[in-house]
Protein backbone atom coordinates (compact mmCIF):
# COMPACT_ATOMS: atom_id res chain seq x y z
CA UNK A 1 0.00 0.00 0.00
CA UNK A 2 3.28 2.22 0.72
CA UNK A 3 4.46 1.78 -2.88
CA UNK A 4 1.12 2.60 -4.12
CA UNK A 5 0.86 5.60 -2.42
CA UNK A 6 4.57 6.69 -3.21
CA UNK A 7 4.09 5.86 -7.08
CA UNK A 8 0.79 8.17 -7.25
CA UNK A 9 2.47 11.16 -5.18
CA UNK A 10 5.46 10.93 -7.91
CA UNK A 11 3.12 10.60 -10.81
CA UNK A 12 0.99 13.39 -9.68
CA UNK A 13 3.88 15.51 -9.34
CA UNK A 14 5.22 14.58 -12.15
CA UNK A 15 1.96 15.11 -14.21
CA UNK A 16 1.07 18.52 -12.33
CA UNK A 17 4.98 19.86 -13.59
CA UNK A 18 4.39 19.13 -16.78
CA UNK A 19 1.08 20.38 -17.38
CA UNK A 20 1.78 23.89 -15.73
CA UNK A 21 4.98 24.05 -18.08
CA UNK A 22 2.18 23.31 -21.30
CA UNK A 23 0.20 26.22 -19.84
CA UNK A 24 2.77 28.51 -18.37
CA UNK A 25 1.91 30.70 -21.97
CA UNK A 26 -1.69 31.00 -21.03
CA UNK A 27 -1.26 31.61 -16.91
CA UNK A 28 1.15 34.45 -17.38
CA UNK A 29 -0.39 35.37 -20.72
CA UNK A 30 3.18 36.28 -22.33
CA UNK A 31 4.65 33.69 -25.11
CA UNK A 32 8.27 34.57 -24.02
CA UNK A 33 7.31 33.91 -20.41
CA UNK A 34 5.64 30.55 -21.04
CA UNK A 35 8.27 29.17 -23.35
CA UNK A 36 11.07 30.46 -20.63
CA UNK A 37 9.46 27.57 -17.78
CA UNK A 38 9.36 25.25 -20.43
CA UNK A 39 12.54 25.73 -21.89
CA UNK A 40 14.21 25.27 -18.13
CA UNK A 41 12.22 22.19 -17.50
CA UNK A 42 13.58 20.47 -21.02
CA UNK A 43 16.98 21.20 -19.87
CA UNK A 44 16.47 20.08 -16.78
CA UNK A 45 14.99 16.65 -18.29
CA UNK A 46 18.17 16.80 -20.73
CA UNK A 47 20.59 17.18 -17.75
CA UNK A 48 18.90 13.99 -16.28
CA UNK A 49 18.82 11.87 -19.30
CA UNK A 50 21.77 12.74 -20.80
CA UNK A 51 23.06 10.99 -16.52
CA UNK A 52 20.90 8.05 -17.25
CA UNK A 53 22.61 7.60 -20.66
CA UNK A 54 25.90 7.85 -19.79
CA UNK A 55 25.43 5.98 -16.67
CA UNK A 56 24.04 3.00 -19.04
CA UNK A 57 26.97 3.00 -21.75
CA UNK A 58 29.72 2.93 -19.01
CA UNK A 59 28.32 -0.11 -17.29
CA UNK A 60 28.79 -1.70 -21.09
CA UNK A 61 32.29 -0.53 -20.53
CA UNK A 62 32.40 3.07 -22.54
CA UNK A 63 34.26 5.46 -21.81
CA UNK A 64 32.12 8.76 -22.96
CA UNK A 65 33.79 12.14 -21.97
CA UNK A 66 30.90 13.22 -19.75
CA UNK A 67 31.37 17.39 -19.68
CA UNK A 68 31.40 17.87 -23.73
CA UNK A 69 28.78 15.29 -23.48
CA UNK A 70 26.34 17.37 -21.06
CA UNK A 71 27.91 20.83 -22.62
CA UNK A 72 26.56 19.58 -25.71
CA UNK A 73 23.24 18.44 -25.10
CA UNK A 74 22.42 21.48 -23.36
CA UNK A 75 23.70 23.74 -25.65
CA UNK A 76 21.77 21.71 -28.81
CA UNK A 77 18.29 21.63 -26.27
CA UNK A 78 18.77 25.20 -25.52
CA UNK A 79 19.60 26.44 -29.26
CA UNK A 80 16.77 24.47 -31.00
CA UNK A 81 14.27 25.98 -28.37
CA UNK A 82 14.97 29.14 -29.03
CA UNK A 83 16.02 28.96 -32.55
CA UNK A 84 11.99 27.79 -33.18
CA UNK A 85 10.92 30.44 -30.98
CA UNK A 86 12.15 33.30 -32.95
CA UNK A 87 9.74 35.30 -35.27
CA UNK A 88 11.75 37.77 -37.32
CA UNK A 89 13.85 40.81 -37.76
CA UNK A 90 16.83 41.31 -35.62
CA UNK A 91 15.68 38.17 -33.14
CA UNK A 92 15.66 35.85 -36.11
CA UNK A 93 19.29 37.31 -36.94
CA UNK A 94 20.62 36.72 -33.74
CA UNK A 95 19.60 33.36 -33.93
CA UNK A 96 20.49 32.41 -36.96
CA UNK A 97 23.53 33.73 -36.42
CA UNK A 98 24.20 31.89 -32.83
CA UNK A 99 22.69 28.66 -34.71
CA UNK A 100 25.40 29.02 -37.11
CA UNK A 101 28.21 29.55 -35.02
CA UNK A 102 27.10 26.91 -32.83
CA UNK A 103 27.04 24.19 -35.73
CA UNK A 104 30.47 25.24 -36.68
CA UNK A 105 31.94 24.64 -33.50
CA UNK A 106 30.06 20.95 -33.47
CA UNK A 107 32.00 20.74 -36.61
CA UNK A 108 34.72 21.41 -35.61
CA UNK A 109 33.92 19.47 -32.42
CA UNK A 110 34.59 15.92 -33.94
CA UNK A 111 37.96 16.04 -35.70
CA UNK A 112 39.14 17.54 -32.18
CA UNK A 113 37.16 14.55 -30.19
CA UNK A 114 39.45 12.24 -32.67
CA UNK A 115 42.71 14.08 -31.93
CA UNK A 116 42.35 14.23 -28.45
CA UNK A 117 41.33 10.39 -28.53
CA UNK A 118 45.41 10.15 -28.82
CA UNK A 119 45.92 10.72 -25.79
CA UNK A 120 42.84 8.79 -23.76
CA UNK A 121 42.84 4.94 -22.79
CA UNK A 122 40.39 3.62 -24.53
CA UNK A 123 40.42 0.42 -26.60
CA UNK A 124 37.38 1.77 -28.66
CA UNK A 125 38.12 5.76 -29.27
CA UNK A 126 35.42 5.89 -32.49
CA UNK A 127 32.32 4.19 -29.81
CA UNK A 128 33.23 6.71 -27.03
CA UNK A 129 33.27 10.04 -29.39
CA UNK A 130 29.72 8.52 -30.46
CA UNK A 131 28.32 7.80 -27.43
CA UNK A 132 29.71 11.42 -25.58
CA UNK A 133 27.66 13.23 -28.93
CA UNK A 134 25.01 10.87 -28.99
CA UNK A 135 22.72 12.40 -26.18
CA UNK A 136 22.87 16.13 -27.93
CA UNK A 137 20.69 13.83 -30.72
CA UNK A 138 18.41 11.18 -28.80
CA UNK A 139 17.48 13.77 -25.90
CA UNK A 140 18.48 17.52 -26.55
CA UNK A 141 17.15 17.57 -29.60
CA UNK A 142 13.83 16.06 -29.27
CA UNK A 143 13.11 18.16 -25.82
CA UNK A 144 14.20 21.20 -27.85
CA UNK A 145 11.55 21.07 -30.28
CA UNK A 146 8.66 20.85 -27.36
CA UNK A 147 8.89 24.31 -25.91
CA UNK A 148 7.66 26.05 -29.28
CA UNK A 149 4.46 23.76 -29.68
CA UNK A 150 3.59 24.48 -26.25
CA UNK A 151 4.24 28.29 -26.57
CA UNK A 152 2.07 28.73 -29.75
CA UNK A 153 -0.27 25.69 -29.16
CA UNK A 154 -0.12 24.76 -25.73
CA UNK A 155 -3.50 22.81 -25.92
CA UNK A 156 -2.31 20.63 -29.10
CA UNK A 157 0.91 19.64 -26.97
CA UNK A 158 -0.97 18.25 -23.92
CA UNK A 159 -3.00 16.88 -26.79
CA UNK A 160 0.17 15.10 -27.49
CA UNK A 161 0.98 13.92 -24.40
CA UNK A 162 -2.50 12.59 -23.67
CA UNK A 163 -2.34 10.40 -26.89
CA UNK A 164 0.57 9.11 -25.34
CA UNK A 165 -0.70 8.51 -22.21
CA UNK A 166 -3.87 7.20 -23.53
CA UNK A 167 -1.79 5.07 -25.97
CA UNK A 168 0.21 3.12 -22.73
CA UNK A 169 -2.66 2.95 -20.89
CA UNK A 170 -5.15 1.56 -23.35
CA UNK A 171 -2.07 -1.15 -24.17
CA UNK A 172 -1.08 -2.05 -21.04
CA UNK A 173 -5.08 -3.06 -20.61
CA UNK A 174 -5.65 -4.75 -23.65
CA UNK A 175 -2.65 -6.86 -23.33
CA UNK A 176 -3.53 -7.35 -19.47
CA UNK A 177 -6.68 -8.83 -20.71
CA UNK A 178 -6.26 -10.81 -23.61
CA UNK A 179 -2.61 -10.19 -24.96
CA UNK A 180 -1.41 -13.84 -26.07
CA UNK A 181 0.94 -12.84 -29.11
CA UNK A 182 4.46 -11.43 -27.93
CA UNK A 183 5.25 -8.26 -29.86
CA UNK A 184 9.14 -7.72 -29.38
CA UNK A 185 9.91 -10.23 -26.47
CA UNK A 186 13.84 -9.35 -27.26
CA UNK A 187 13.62 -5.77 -25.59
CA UNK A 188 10.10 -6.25 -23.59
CA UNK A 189 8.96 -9.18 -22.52
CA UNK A 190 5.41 -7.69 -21.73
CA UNK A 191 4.34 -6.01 -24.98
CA UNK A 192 1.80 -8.00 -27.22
CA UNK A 193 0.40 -7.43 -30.46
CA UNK A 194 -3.66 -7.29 -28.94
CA UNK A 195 -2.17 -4.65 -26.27
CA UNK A 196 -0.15 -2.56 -28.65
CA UNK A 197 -3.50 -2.70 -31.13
CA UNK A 198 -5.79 -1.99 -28.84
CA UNK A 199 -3.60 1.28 -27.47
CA UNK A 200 -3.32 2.21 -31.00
CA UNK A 201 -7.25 2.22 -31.94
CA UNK A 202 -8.41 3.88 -28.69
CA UNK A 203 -5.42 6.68 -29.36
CA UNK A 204 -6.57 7.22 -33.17
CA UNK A 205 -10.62 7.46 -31.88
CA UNK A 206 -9.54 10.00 -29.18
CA UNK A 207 -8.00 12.28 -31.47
CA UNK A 208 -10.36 11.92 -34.41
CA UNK A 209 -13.43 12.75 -32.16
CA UNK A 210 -12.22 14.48 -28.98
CA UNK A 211 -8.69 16.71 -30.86
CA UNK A 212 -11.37 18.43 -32.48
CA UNK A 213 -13.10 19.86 -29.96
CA UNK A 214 -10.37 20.50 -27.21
CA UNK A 215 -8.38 22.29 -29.77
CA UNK A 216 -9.44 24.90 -31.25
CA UNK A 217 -6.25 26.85 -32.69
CA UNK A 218 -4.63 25.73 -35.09
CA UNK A 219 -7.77 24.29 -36.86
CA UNK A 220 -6.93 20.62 -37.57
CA UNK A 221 -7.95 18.14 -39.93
CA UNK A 222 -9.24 15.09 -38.76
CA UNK A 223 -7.00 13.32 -41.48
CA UNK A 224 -4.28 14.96 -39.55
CA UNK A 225 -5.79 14.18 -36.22
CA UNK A 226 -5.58 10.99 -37.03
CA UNK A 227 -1.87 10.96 -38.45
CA UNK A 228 -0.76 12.67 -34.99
CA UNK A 229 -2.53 9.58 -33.53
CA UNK A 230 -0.59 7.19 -35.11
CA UNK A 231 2.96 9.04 -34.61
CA UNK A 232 2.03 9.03 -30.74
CA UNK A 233 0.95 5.03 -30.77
CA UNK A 234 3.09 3.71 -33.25
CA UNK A 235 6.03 5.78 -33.50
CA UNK A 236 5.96 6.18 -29.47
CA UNK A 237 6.19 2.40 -28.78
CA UNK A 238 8.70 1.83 -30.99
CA UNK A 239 10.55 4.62 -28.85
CA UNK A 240 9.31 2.88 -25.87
CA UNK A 241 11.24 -0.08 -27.39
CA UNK A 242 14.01 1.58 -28.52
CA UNK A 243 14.58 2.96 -24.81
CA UNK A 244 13.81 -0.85 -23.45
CA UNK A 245 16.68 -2.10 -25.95
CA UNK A 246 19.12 0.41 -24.05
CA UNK A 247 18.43 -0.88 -20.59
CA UNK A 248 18.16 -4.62 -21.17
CA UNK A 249 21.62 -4.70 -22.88
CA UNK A 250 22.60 -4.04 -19.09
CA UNK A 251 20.22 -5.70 -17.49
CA UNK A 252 18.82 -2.86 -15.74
CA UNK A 253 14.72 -2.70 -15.32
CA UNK A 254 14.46 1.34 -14.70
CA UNK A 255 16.95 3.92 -16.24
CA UNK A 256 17.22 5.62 -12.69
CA UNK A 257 14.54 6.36 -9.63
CA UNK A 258 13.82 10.38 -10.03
CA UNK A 259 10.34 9.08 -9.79
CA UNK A 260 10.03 6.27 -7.27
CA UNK A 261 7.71 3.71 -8.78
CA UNK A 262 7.94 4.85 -12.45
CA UNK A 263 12.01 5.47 -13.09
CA UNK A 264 13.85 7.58 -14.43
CA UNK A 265 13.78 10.48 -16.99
CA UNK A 266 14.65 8.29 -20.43
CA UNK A 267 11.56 5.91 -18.64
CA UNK A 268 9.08 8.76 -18.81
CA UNK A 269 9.99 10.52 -21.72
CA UNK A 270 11.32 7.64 -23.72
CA UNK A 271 7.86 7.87 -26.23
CA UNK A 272 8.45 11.66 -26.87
CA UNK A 273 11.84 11.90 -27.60
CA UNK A 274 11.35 9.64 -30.69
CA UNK A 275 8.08 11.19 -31.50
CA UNK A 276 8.74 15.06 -31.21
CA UNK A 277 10.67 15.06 -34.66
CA UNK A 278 8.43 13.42 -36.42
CA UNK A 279 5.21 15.53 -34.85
CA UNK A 280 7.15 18.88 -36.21
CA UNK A 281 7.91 17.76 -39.30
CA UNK A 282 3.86 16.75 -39.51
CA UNK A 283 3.46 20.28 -38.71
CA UNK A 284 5.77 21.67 -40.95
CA UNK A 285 4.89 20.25 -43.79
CA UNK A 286 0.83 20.29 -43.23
CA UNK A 287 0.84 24.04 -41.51
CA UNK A 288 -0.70 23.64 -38.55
């Protein structure tokens, strides 16, 4: 009954964090405001993953240089934030120009990583240079992109999140109940086919007949309702996988215990950090 109790304060915390960062645009009714607490929460999440990640390569014996590694996932969370944030004029110039600068020094960055490799003990100098950049890609990136969705659309990113929510939970049910067919029993032993279905149906009816009416700017298609649906059931289990495949090739069940019950940061945000990407280029290309 303890656990219970201690996994429900966590979530609710959790859940209550994240939802005021969503709305922070709308409480303090200033865009630069709102996007601000969001932006320090995603770096905050990046610090944390970016631990969990290297904590997880350097049981598998890596050797990731650990300071570039966090200078450069921060720096690539905090420069795609507010690179999409920026409008026009002299903000978009400053940006632009800070954006460039920034990816010539990450140019510049790996030839330097391979010279100073000379000097470091490690039997496998090319794995550690990938793993210390690695995090800037799988979690700065990703958590970079979320602040701007939130600041212009904050109901269409808890939108987002819901579909993922709704996706687990709807899963984690239908395979509960009549799950017989393993879906990837490699990286997750618990996953079936009827769960991971089942997730995916009740995610796609949500958004087709509920999006609609809890968001109301930007207008969206249901066709594109329904294509947001899939990238947050489909797209966000195979990140749930992808994050599973991580851990299991060290044995470890949780990624760390930030939240006591539920894990650590690449446990809870595993889903979005694949999705994100692929839920801005939607909006990108479609306009919304």
């Amino acid at each position: 009954m303890k656990n219970f109790w201690i996994r429900t304060l966590s979530a609710t915390v959790y859940a209550a964090l994240f939802v005021f960062c969503i709305y922070a645009t709308k409480i303090f009714e200033d865009v630069e405001i709102g996007a601000m607490f969001f932006i320090v929460f995603t770096l905050f999440v990046t610090v944390g993953g970016t631990f969990e990640f290297f904590r997880i390569v350097e049981m598998q014996g890596a050797k990731p240089m650990r300071t570039i590694g966090y200078i450069t996932s921060i720096l690539t969370c905090l420069v795609v934030s507010l690179a999409s944030m920026c409008k026009n004029g002299t903000e978009y110039n400053i940006y632009s120009t800070f954006i460039v600068i920034y990816a010539v020094l990450l140019f510049l960055l790996v030839p330097t990583l391979l010279i100073a490799q000379l000097w470091r003990m490690s039997d496998q100098p090319i794995r550690d240079i990938t793993y210390t950049l690695f995090p800037a890609i799988y979690i700065g990136l990703p958590l970079g992109l979320m602040p701007t969705t939130a600041a212009t659309s904050p109901n269409l990113m808890m939108s987002i999140l819901a579909l993922v929510w709704i996706n687990d939970s709807f899963a984690y049910i239908g395979g509960s109940l009549y799950g017989k067919h393993k879906m990837w029993p490699r990286h997750s032993p618990g996953k079936t086919w009827e769960g991971t279905a089942t997730g995916v149906v009740i995610a796609c009816l949500v958004a087709v007949f509920v999006g609609p009416l809890f968001v109301k700017e930007p207008e969206i298609h249901w066709s594109l309702w329904l294509a947001i649906a899939l990238i947050c059931s489909i797209i966000g289990t195979l990140g749930d996988l992808v994050e599973s495949m991580l851990k299991r090739s060290v044995g470890l069940k949780d990624s760390g215990n930030i939240m006591p019950g539920h894990g650590g940061f690449l446990d809870r945000f595993d889903s979005l950090l694949i999705i994100m990407p692929f839920i801005v280029a939607l909006r990108i290309i479609c306009r919304i």
